[in-house]
PDB file of N, CA and C in Angstrom:
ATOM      1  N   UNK A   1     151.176 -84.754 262.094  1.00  0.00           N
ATOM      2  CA  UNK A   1     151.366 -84.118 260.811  1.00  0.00           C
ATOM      3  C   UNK A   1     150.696 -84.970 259.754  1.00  0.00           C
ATOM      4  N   UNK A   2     149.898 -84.511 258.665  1.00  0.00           N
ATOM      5  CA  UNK A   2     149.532 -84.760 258.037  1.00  0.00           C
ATOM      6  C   UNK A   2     149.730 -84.225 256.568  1.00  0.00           C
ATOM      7  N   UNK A   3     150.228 -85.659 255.282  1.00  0.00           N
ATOM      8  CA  UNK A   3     150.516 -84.767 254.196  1.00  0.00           C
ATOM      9  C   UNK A   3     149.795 -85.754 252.889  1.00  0.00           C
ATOM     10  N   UNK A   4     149.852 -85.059 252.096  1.00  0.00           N
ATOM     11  CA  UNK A   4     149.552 -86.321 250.714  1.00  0.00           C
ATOM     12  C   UNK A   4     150.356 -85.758 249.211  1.00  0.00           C
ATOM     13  N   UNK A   5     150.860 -87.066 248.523  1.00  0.00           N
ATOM     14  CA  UNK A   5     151.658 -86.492 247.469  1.00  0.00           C
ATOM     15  C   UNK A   5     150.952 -87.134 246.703  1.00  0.00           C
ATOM     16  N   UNK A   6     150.955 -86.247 245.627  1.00  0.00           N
ATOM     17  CA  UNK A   6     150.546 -86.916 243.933  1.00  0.00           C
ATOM     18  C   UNK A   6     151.835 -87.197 243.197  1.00  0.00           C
ATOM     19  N   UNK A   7     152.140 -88.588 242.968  1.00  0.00           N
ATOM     20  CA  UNK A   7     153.060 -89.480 242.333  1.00  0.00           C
ATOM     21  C   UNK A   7     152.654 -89.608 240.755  1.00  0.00           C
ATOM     22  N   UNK A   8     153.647 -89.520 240.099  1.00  0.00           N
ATOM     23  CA  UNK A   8     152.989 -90.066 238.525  1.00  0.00           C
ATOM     24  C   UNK A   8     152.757 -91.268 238.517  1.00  0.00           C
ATOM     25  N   UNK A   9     152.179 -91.268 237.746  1.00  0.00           N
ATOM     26  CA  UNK A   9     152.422 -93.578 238.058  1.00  0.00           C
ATOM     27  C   UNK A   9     153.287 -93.550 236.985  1.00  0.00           C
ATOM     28  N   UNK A  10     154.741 -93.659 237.517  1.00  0.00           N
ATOM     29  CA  UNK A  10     156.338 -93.900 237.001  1.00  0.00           C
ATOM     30  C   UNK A  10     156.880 -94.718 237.686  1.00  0.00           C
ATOM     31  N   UNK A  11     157.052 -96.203 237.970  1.00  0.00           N
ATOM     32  CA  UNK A  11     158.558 -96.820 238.576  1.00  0.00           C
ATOM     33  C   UNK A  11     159.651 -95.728 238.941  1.00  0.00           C
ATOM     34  N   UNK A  12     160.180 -94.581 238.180  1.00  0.00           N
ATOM     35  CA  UNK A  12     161.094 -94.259 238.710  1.00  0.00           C
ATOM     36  C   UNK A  12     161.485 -93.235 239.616  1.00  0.00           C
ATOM     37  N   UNK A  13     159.917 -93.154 240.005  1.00  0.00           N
ATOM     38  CA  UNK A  13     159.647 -91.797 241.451  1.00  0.00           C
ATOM     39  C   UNK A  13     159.908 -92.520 242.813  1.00  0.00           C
ATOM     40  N   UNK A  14     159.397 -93.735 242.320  1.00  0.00           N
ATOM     41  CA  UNK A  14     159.684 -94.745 244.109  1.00  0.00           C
ATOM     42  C   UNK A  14     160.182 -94.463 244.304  1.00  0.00           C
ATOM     43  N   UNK A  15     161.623 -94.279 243.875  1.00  0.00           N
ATOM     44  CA  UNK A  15     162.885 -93.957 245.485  1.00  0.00           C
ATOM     45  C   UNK A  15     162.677 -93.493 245.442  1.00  0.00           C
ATOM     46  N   UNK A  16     162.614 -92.241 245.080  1.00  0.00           N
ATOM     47  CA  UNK A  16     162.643 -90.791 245.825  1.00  0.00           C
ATOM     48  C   UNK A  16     161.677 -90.432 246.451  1.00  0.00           C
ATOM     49  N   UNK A  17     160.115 -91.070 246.291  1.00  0.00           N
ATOM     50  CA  UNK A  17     159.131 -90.636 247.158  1.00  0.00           C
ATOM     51  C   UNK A  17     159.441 -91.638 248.611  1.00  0.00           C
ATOM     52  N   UNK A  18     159.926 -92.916 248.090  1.00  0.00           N
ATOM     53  CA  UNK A  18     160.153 -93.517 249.613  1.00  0.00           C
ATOM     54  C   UNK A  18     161.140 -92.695 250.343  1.00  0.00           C
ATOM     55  N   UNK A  19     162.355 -92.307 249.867  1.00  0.00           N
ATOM     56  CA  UNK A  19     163.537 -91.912 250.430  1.00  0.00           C
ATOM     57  C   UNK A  19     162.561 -90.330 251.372  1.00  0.00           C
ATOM     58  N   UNK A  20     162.293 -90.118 250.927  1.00  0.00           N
ATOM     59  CA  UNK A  20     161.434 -88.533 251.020  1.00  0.00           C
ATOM     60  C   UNK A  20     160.629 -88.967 252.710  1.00  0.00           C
ATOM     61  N   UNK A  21     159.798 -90.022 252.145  1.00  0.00           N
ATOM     62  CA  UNK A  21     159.067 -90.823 253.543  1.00  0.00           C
ATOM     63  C   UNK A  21     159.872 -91.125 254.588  1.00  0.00           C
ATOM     64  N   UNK A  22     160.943 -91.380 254.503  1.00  0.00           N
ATOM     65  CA  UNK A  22     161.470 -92.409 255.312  1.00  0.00           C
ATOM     66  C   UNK A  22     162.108 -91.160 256.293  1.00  0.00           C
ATOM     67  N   UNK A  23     162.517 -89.826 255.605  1.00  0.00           N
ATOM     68  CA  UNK A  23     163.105 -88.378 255.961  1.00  0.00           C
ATOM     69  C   UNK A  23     161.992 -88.009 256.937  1.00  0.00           C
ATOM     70  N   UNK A  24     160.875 -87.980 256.361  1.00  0.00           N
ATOM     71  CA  UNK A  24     159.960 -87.314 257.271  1.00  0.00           C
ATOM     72  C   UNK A  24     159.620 -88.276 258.358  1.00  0.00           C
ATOM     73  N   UNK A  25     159.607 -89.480 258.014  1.00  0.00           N
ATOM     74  CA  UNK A  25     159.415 -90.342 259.371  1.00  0.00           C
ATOM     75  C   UNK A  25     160.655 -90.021 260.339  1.00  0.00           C
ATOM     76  N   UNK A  26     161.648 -89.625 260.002  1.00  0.00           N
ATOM     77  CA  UNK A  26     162.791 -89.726 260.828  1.00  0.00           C
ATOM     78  C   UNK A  26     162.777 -88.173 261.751  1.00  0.00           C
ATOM     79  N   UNK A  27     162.388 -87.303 261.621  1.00  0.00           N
ATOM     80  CA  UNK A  27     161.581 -86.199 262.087  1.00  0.00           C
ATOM     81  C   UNK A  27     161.055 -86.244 263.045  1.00  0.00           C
ATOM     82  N   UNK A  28     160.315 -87.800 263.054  1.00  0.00           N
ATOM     83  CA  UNK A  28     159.663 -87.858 264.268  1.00  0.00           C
ATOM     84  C   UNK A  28     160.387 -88.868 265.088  1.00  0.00           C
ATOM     85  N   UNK A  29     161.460 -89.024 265.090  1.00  0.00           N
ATOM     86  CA  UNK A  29     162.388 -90.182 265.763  1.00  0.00           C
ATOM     87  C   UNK A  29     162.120 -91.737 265.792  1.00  0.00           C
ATOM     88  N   UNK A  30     161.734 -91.944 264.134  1.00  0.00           N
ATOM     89  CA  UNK A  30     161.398 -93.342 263.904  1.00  0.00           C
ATOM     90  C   UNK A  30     162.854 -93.520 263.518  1.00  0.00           C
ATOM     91  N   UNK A  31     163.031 -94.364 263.469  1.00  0.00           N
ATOM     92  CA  UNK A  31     164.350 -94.857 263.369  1.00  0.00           C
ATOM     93  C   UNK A  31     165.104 -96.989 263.261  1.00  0.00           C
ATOM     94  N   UNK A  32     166.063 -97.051 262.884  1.00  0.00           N
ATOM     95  CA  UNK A  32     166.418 -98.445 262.944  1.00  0.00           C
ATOM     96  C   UNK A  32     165.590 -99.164 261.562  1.00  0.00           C
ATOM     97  N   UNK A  33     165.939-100.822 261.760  1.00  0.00           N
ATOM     98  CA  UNK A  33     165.731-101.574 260.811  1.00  0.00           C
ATOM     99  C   UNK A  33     164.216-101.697 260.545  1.00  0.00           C
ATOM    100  N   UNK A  34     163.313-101.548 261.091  1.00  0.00           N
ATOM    101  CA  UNK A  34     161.694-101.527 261.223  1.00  0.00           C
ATOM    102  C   UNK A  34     161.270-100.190 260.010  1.00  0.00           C
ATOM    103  N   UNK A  35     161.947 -99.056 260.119  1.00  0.00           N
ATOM    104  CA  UNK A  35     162.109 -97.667 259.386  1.00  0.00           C
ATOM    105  C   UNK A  35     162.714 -97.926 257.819  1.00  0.00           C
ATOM    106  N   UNK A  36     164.172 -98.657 257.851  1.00  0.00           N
ATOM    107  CA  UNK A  36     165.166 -98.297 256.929  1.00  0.00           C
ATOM    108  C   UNK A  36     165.098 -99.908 256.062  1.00  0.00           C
ATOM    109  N   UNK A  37     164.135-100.524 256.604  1.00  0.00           N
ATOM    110  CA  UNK A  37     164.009-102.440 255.771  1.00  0.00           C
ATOM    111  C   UNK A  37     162.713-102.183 255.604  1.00  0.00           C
ATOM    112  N   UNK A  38     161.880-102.120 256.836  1.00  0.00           N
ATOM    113  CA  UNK A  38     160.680-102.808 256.683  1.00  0.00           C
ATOM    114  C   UNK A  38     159.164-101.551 256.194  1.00  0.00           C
ATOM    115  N   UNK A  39     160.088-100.672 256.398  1.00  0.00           N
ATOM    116  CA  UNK A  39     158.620 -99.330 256.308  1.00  0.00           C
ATOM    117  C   UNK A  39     159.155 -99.143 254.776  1.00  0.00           C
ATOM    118  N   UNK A  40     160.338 -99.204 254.849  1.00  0.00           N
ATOM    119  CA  UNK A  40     161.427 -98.491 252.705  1.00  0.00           C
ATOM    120  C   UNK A  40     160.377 -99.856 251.660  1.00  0.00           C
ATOM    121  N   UNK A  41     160.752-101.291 252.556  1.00  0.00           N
ATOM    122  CA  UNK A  41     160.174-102.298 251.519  1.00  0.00           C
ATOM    123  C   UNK A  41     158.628-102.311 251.029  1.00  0.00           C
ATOM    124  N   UNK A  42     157.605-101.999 252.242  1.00  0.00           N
ATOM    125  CA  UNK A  42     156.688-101.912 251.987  1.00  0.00           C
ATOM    126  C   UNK A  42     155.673-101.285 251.410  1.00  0.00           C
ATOM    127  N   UNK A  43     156.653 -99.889 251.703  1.00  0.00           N
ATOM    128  CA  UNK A  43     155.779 -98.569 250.840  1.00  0.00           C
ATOM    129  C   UNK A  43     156.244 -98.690 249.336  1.00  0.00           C
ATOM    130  N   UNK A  44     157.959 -99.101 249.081  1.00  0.00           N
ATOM    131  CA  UNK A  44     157.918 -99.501 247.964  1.00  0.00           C
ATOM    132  C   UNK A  44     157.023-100.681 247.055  1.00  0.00           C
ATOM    133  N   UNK A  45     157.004-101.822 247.566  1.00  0.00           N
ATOM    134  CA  UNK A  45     155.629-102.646 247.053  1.00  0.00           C
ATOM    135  C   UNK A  45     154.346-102.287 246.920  1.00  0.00           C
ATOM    136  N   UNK A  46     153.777-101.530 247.685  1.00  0.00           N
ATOM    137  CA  UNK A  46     152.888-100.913 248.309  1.00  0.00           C
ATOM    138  C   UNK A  46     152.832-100.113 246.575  1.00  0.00           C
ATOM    139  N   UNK A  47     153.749 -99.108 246.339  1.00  0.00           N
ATOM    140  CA  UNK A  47     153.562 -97.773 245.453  1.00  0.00           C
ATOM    141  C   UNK A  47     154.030 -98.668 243.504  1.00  0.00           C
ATOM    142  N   UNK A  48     154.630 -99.568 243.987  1.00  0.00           N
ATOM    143  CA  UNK A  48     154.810-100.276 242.363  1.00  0.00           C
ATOM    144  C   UNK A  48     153.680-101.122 242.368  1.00  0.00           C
ATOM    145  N   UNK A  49     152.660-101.861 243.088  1.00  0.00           N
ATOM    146  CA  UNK A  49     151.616-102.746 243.233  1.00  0.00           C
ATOM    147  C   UNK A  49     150.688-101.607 241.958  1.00  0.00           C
ATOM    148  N   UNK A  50     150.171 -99.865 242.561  1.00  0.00           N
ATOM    149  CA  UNK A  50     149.748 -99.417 242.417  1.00  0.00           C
ATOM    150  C   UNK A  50     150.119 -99.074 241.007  1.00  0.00           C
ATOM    151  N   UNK A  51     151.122 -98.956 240.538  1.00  0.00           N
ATOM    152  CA  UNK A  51     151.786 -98.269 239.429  1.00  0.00           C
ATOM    153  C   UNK A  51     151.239 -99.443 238.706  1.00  0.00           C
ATOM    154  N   UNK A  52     151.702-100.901 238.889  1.00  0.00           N
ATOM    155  CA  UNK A  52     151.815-101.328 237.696  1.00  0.00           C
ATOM    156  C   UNK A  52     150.430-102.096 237.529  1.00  0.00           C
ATOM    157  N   UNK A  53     149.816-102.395 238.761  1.00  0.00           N
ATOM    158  CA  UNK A  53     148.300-103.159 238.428  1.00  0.00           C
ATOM    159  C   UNK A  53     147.451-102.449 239.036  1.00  0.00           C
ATOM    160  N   UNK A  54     147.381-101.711 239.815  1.00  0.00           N
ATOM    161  CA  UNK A  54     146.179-100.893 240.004  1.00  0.00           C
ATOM    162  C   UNK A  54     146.076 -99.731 238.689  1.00  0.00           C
ATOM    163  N   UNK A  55     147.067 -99.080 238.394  1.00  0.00           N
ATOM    164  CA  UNK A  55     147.236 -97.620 236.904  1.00  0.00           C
ATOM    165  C   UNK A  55     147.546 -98.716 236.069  1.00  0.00           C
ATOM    166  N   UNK A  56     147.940-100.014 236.184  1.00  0.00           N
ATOM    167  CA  UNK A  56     148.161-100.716 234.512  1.00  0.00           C
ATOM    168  C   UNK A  56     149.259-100.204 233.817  1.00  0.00           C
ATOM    169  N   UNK A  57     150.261 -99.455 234.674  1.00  0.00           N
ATOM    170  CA  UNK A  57     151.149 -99.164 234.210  1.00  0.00           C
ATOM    171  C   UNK A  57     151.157 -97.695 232.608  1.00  0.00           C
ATOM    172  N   UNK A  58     149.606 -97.171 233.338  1.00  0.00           N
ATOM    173  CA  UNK A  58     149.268 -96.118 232.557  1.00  0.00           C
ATOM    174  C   UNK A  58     149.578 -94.801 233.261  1.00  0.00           C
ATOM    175  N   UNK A  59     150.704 -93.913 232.479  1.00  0.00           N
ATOM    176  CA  UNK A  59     151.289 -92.943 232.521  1.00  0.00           C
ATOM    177  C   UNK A  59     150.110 -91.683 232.688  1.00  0.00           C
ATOM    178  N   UNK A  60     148.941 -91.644 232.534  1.00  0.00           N
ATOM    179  CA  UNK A  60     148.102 -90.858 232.331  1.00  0.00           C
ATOM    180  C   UNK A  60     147.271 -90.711 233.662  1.00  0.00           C
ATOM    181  N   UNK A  61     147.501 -91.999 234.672  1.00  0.00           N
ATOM    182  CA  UNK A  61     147.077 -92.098 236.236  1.00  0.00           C
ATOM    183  C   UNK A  61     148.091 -91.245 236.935  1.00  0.00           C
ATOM    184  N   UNK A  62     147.898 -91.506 237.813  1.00  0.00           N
ATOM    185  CA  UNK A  62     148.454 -90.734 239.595  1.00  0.00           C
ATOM    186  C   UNK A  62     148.382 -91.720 240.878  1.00  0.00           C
ATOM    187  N   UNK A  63     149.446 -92.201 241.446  1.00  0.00           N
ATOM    188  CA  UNK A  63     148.849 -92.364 242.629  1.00  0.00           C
ATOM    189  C   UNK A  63     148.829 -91.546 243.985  1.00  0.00           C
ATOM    190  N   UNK A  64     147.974 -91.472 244.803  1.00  0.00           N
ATOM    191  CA  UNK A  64     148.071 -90.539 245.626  1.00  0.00           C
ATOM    192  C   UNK A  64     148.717 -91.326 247.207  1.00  0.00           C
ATOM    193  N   UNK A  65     149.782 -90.698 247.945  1.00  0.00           N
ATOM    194  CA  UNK A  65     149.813 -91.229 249.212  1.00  0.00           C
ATOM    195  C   UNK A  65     148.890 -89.938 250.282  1.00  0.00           C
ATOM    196  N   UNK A  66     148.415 -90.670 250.716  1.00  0.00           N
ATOM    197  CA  UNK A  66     148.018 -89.739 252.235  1.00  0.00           C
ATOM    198  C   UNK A  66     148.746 -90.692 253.498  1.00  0.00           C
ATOM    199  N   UNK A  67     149.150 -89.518 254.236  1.00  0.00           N
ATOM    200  CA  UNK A  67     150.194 -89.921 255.352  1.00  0.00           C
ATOM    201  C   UNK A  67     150.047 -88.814 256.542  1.00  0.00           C
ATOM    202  N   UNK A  68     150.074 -89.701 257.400  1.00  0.00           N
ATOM    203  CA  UNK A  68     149.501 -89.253 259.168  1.00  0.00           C
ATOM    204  C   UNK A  68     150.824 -89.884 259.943  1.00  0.00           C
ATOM    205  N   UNK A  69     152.003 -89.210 260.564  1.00  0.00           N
ATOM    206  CA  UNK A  69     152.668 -89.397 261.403  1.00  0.00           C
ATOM    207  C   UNK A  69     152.670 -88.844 262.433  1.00  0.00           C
ATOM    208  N   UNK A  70     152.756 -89.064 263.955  1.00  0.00           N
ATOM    209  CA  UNK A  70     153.107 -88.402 265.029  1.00  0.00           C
ATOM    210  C   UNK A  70     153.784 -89.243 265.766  1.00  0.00           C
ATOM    211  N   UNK A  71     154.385 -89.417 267.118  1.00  0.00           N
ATOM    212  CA  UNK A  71     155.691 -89.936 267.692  1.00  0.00           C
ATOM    213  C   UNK A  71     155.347 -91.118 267.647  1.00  0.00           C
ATOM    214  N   UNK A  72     154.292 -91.145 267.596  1.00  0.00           N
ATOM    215  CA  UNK A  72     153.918 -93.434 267.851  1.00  0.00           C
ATOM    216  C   UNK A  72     153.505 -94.049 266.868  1.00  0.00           C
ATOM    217  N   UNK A  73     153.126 -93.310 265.919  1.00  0.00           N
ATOM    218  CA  UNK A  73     152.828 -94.364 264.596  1.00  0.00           C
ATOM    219  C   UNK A  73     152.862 -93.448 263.475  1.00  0.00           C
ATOM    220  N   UNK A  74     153.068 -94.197 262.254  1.00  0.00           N
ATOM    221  CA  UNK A  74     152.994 -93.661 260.566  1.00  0.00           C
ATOM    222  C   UNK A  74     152.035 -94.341 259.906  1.00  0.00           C
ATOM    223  N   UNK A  75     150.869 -93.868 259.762  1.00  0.00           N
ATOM    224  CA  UNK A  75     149.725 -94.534 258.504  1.00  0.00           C
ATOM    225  C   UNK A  75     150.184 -93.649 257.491  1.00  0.00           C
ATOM    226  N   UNK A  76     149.963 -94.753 256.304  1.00  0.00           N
ATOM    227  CA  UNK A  76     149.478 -94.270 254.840  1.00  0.00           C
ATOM    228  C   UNK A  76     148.933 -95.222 254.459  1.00  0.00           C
ATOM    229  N   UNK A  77     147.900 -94.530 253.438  1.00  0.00           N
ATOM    230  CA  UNK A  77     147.214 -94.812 252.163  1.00  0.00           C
ATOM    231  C   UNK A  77     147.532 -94.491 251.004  1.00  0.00           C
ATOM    232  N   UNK A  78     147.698 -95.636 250.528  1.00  0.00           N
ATOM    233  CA  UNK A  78     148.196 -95.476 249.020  1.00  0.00           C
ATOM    234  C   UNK A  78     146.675 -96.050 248.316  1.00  0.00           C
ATOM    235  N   UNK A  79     146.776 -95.315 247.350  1.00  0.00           N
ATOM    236  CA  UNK A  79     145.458 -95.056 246.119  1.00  0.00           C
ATOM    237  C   UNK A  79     145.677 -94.942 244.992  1.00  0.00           C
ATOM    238  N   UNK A  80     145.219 -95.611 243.961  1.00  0.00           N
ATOM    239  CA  UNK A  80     145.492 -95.783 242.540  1.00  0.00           C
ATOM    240  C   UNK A  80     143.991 -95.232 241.854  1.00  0.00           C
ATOM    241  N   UNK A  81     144.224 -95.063 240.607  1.00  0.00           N
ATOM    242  CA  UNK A  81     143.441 -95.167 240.069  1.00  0.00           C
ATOM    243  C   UNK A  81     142.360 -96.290 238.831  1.00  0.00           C
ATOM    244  N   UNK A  82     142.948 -97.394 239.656  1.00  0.00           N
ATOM    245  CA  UNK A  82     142.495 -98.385 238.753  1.00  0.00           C
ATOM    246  C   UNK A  82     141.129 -99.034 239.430  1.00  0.00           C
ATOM    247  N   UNK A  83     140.609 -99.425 238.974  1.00  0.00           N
ATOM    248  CA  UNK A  83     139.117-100.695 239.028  1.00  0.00           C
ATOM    249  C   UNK A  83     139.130-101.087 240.289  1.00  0.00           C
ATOM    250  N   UNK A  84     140.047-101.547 241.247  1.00  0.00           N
ATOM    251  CA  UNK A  84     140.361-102.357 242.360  1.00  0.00           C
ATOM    252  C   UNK A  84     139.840-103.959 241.698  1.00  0.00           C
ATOM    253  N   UNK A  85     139.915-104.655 242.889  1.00  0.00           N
ATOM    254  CA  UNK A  85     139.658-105.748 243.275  1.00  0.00           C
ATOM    255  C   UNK A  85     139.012-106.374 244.347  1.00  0.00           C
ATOM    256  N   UNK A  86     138.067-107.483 244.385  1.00  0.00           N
ATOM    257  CA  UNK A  86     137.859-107.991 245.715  1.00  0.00           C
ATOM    258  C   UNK A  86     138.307-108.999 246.525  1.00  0.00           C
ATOM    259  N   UNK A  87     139.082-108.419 247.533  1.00  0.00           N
ATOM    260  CA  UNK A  87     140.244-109.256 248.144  1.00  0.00           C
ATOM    261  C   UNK A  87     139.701-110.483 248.857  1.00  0.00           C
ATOM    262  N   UNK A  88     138.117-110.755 248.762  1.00  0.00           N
ATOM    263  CA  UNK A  88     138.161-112.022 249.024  1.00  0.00           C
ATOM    264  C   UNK A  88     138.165-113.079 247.912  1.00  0.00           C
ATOM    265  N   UNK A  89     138.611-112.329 246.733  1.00  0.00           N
ATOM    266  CA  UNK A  89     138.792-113.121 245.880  1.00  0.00           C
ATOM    267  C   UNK A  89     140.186-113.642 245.256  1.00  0.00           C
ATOM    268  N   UNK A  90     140.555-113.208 246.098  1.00  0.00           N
ATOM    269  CA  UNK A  90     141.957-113.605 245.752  1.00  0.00           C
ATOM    270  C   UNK A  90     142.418-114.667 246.770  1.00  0.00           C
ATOM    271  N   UNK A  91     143.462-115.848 246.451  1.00  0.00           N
ATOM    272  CA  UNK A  91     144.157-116.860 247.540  1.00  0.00           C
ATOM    273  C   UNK A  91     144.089-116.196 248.587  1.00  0.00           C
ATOM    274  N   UNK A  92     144.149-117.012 249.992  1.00  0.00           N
ATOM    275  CA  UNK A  92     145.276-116.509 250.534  1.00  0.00           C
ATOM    276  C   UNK A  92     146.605-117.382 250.890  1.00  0.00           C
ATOM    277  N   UNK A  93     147.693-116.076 250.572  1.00  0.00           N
ATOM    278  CA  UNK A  93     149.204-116.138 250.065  1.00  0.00           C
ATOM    279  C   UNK A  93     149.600-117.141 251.624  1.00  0.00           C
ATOM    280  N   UNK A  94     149.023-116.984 252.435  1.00  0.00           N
ATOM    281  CA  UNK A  94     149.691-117.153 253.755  1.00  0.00           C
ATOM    282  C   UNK A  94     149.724-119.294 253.666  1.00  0.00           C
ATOM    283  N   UNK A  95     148.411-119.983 252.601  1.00  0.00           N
ATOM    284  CA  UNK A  95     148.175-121.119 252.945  1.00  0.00           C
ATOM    285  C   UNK A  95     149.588-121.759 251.965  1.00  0.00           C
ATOM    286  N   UNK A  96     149.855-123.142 252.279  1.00  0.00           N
ATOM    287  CA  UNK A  96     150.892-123.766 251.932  1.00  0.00           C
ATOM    288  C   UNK A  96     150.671-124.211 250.503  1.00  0.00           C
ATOM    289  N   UNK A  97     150.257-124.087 250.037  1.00  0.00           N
ATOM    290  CA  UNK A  97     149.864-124.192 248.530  1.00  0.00           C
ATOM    291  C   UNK A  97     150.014-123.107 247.527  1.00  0.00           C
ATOM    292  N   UNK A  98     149.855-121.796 248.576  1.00  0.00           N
ATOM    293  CA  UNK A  98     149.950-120.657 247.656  1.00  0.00           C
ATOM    294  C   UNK A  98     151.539-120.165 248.072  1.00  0.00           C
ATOM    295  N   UNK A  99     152.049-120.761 248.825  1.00  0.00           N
ATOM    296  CA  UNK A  99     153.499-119.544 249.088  1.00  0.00           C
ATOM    297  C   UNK A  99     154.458-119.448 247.855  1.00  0.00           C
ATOM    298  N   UNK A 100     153.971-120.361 247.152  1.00  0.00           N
ATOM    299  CA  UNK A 100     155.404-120.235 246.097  1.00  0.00           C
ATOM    300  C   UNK A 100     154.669-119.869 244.792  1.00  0.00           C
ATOM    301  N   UNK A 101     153.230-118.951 245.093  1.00  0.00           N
ATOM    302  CA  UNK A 101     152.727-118.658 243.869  1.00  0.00           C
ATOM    303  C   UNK A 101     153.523-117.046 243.262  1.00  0.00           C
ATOM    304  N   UNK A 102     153.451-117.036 242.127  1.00  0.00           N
ATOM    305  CA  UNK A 102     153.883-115.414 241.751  1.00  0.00           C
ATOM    306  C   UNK A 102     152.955-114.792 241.885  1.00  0.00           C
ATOM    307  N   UNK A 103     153.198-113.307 241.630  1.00  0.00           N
ATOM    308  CA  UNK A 103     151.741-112.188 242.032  1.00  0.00           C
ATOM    309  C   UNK A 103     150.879-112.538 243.231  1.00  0.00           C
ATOM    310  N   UNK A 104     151.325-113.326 244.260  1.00  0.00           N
ATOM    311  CA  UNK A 104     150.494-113.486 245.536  1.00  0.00           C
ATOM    312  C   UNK A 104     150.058-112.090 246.507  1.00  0.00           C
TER     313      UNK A 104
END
């Protein structure tokens, strides 16, 4: 199955677009702490990353999810409408110098 939603770029759609995700993942018998911790946390970071620094926290953007589930896996893409970035330009968060940076 394949779907995509247009989100306002609002903080206060996350839950409900995650809660919404997490429904349709469960459809397909995803289930447990991997589903209800780790798929809820990420799409949430994932969709406020977008809201607030990819749209700048501009009400006048959208972000879009596209989402592909069937019994063995859930992709999405989340998409903003901002400038991007080039991620080799950024730290990486993983070295011991950067773990206790903010915005990593």
């Amino acid at each position: 199955m394949e779907f995509v939603l247009e989100l306002p770029s609002d903080l206060r759609v996350i839950e409900a677009a995650v809660t919404y995700l997490v429904g349709r993942c469960r459809a397909f018998s995803f289930s447990g702490s991997r589903l209800n911790l780790n798929f809820r946390v990420g799409v949430t970071e994932a969709l406020a990353n977008a809201v607030l620094y990819g749209n700048e926290g501009d009400a006048r953007r959208s972000v879009r999810v596209e989402v592909s589930i069937d019994s063995n896996r859930v992709e999405l893409c989340v998409v903003d409408q901002g400038s991007g970035f080039d991620p080799h330009g950024v730290p990486d968060p993983t070295q011991p110098e950067n773990l206790e940076r903010s915005g990593g």
